[in-house]
Every structure is written in C-alpha cells, then in structure tokens.
PDB file of N, CA and C in Angstrom:
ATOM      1  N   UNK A   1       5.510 -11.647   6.728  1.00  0.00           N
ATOM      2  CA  UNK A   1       4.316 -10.884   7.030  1.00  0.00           C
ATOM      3  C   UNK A   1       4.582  -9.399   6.836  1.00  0.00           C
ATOM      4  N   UNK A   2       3.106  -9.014   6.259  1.00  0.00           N
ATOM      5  CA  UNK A   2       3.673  -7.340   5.872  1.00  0.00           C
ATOM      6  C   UNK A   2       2.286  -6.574   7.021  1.00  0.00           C
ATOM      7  N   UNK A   3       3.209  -5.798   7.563  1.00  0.00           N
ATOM      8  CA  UNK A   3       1.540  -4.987   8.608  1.00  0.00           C
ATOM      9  C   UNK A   3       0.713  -3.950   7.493  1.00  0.00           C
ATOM     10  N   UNK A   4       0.118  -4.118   7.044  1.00  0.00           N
ATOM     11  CA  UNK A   4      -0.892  -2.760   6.238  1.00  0.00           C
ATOM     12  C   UNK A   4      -1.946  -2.124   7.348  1.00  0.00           C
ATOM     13  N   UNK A   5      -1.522  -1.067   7.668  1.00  0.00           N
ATOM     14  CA  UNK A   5      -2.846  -0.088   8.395  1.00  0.00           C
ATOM     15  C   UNK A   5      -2.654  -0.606   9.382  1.00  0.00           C
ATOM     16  N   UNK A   6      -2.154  -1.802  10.178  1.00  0.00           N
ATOM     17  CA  UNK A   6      -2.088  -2.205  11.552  1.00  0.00           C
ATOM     18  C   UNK A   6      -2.179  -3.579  11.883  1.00  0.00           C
ATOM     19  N   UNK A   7      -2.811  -3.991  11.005  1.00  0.00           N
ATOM     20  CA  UNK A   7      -3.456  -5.376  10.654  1.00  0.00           C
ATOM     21  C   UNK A   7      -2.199  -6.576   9.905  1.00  0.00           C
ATOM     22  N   UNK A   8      -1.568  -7.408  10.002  1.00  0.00           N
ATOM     23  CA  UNK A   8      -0.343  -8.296   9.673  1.00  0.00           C
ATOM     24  C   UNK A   8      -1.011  -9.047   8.710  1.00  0.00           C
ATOM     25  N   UNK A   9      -0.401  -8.931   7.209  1.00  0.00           N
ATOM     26  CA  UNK A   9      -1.544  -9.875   6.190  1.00  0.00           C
ATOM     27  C   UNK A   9      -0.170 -10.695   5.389  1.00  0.00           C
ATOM     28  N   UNK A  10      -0.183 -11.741   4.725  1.00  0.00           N
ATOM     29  CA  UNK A  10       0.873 -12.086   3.698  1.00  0.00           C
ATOM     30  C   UNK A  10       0.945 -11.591   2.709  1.00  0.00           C
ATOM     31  N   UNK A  11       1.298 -10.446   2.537  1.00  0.00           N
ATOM     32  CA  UNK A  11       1.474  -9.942   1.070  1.00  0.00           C
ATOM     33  C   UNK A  11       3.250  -9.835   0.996  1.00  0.00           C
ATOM     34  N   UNK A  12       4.509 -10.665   1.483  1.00  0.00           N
ATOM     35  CA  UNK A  12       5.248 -10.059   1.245  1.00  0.00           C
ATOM     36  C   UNK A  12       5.585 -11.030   0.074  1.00  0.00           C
ATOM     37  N   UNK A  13       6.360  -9.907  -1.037  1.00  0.00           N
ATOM     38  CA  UNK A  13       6.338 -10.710  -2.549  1.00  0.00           C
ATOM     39  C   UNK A  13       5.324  -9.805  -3.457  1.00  0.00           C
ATOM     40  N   UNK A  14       4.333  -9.193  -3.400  1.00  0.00           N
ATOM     41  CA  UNK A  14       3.271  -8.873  -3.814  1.00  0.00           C
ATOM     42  C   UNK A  14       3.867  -6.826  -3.731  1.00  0.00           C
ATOM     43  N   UNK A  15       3.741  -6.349  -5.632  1.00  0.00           N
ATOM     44  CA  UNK A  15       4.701  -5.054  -5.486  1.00  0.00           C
ATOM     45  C   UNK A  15       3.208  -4.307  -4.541  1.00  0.00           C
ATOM     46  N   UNK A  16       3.155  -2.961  -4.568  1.00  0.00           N
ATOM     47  CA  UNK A  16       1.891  -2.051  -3.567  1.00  0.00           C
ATOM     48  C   UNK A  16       1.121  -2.033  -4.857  1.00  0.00           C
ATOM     49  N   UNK A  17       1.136  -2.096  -6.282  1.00  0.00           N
ATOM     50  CA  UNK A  17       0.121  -1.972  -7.034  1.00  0.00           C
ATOM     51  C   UNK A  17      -1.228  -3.075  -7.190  1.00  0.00           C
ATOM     52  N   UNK A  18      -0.210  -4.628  -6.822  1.00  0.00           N
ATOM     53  CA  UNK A  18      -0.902  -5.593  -6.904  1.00  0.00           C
ATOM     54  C   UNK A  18      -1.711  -5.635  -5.245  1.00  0.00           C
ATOM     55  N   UNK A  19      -1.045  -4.899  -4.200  1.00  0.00           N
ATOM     56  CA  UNK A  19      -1.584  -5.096  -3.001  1.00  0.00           C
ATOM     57  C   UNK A  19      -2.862  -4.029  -3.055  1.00  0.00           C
ATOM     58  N   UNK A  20      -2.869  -2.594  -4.227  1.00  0.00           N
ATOM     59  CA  UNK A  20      -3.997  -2.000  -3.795  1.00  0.00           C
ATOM     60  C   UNK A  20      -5.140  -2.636  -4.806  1.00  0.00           C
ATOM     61  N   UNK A  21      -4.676  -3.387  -5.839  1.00  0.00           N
ATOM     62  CA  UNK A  21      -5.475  -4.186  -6.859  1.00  0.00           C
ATOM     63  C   UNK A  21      -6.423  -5.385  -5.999  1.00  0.00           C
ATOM     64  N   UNK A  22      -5.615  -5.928  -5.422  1.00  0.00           N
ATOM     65  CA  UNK A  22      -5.931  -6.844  -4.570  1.00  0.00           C
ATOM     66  C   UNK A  22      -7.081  -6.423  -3.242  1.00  0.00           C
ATOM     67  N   UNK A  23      -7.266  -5.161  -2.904  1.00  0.00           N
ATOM     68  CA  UNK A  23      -7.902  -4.471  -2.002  1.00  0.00           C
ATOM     69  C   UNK A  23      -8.992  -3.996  -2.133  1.00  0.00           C
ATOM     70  N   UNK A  24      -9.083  -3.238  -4.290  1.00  0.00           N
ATOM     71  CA  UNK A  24      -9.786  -2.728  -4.755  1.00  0.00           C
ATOM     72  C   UNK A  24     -10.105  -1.548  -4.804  1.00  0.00           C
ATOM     73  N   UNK A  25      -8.921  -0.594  -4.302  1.00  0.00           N
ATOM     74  CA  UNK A  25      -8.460   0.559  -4.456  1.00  0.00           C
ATOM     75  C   UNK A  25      -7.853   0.936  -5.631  1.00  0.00           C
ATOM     76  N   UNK A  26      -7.992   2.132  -5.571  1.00  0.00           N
ATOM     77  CA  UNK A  26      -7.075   3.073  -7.150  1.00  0.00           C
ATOM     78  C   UNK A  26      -6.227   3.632  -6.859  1.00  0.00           C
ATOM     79  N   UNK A  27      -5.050   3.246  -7.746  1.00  0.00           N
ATOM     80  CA  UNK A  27      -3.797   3.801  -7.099  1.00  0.00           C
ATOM     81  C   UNK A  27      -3.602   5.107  -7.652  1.00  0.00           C
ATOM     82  N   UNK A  28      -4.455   5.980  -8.608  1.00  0.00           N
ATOM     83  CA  UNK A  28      -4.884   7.779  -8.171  1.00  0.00           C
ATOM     84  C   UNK A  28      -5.451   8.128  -7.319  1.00  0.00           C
ATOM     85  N   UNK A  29      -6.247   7.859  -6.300  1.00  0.00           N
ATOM     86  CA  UNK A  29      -6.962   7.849  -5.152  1.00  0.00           C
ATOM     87  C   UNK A  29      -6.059   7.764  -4.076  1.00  0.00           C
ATOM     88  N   UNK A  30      -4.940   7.053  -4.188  1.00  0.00           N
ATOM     89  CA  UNK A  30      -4.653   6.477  -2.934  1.00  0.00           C
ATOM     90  C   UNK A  30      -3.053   6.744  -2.157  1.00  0.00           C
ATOM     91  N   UNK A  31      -2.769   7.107  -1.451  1.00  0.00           N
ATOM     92  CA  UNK A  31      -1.554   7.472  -0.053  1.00  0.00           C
ATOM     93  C   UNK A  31      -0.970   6.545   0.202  1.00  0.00           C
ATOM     94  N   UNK A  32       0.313   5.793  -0.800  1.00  0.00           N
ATOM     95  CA  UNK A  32       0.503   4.534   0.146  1.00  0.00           C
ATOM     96  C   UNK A  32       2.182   5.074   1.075  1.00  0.00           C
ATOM     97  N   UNK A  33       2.174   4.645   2.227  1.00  0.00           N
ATOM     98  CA  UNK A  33       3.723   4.643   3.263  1.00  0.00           C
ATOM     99  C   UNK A  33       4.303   3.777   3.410  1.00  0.00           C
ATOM    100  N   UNK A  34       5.517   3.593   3.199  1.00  0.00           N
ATOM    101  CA  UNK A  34       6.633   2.196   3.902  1.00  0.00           C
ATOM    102  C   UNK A  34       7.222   2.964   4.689  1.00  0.00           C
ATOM    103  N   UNK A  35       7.281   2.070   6.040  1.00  0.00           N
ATOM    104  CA  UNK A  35       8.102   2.907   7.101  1.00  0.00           C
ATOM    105  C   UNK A  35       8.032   4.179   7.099  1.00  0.00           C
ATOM    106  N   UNK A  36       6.834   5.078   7.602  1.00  0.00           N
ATOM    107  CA  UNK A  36       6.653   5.642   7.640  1.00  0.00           C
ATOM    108  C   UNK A  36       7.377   7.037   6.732  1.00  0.00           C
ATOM    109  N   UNK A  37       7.536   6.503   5.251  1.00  0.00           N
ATOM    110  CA  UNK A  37       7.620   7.295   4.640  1.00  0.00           C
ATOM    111  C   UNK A  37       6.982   7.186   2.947  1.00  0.00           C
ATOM    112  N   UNK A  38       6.764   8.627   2.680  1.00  0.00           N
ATOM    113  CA  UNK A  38       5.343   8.457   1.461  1.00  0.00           C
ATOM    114  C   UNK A  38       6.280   8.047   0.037  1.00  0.00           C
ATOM    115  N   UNK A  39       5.536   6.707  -0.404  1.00  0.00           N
ATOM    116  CA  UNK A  39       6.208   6.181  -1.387  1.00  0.00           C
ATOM    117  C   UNK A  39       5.607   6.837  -2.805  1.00  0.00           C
ATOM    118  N   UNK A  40       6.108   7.769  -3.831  1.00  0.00           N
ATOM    119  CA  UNK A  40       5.771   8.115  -4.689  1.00  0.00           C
ATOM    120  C   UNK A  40       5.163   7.203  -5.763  1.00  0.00           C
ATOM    121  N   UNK A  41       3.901   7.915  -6.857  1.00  0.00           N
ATOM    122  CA  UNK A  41       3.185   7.142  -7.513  1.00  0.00           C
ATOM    123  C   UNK A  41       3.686   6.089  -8.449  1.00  0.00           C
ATOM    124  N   UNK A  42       5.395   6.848  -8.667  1.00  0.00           N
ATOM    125  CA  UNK A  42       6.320   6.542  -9.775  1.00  0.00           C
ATOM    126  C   UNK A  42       6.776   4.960  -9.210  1.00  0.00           C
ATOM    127  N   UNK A  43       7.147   5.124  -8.034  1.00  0.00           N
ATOM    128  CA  UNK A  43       7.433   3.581  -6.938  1.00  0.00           C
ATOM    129  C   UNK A  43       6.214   2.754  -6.698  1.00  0.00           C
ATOM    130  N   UNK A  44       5.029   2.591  -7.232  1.00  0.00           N
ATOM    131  CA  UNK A  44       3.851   1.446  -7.096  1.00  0.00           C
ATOM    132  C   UNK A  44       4.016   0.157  -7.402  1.00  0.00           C
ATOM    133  N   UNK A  45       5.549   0.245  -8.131  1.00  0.00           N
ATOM    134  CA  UNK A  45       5.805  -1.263  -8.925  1.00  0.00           C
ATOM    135  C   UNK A  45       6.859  -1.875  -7.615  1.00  0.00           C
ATOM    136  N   UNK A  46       7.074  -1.045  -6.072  1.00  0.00           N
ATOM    137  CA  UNK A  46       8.186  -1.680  -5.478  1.00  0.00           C
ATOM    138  C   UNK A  46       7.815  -2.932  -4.887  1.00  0.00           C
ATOM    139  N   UNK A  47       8.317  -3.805  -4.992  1.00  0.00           N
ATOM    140  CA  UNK A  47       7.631  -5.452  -4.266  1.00  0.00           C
ATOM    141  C   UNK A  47       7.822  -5.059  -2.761  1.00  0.00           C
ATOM    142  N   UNK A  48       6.752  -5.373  -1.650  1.00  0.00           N
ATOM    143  CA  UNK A  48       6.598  -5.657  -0.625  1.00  0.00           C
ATOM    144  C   UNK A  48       7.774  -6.457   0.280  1.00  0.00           C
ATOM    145  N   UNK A  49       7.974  -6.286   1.304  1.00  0.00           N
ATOM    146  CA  UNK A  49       9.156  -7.258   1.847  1.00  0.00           C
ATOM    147  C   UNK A  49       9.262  -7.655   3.611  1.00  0.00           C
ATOM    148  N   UNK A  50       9.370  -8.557   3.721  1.00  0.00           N
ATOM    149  CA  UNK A  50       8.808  -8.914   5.098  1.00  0.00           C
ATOM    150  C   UNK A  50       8.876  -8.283   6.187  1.00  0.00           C
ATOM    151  N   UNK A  51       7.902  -7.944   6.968  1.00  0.00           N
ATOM    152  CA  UNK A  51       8.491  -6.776   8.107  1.00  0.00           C
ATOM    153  C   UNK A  51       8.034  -5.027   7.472  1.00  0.00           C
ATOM    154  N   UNK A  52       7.910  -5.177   6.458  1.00  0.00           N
ATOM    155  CA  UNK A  52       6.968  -4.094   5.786  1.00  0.00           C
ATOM    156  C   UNK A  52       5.981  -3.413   6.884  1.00  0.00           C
ATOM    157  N   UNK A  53       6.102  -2.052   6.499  1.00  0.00           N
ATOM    158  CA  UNK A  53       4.711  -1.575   8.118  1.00  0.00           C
ATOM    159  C   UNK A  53       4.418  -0.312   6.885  1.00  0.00           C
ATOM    160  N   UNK A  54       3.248  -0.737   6.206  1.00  0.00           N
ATOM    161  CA  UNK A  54       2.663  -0.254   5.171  1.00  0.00           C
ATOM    162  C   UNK A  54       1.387   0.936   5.628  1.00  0.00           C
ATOM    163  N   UNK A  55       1.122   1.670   5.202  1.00  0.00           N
ATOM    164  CA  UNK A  55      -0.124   2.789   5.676  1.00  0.00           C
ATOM    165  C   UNK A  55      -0.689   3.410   4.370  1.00  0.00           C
ATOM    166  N   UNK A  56      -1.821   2.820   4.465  1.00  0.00           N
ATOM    167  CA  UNK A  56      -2.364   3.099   3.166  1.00  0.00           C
ATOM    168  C   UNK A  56      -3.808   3.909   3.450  1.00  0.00           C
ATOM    169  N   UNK A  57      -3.522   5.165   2.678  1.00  0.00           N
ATOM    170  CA  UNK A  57      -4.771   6.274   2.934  1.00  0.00           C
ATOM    171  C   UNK A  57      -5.541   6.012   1.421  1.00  0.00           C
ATOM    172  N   UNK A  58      -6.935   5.891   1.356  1.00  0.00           N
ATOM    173  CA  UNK A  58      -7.714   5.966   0.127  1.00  0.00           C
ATOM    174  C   UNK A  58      -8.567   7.464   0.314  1.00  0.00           C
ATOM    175  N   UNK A  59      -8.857   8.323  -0.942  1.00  0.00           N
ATOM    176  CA  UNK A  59      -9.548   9.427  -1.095  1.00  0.00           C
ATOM    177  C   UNK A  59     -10.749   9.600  -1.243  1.00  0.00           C
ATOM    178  N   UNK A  60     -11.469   9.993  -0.821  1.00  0.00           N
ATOM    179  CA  UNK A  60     -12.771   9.554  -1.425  1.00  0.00           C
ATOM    180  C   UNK A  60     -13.554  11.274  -1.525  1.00  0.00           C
ATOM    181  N   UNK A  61     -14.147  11.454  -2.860  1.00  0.00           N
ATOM    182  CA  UNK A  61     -14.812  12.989  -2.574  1.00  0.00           C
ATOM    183  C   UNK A  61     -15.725  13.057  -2.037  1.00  0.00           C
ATOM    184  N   UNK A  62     -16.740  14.188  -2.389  1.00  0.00           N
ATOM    185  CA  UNK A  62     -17.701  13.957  -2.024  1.00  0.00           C
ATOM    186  C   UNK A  62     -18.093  15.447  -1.993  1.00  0.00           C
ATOM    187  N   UNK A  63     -19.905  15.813  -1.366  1.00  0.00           N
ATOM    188  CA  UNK A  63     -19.875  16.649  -1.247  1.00  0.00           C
ATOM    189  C   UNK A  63     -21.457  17.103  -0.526  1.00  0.00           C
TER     190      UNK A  63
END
C-alpha cells in the first residue's frame, strides 16, 4: 500500500507518472513528494514502493 495525500491506495509497482496518468493529472502542472521530499520532474519514471507516503500538489491557474 502506497498513502497518496492521506488516503492508502495500491499503487505500489506503478512509477508517479503512471500514478498521475492514472489520476488524470499533468505531470507540468503537478508537485509530486516521497517522504516528504520534492521528487524532481527528471524522477517521474521512479516506481512507487510499499509504505510510500506520497503528496501530490496539482496547479491550476486562473484568474
């Protein structure tokens, strides 16, 4: 089990690109954290892994 945002889902196995694909987020839009630290855009391909405590911010403009 991986926690995203707070919530415990099965994504472990699944890298953060396929988890924000899977969500329907854009990964230019989007803030993702492992253990509370910010995983760069270059790292989107890292696979998920059990015990994961994921925090994922999406952008949205506006005006």
């Amino acid at each position: 089990m991986v926690t995203i945002n707070g919530e415990p889902k099965a994504a472990d196995g699944m890298t953060v690109l396929e988890l924000l694909s899977s969500m329907q987020l854009k990964p230019e839009r989007t803030a993702v954290m492992i253990g509370g630290e910010i995983l760069p855009k270059s790292d989107y391909s890292t696979a998920l892994r059990d015990g994961d405590e994921v925090d994922i911010v999406s952008f949205v403009g506006g005006g």
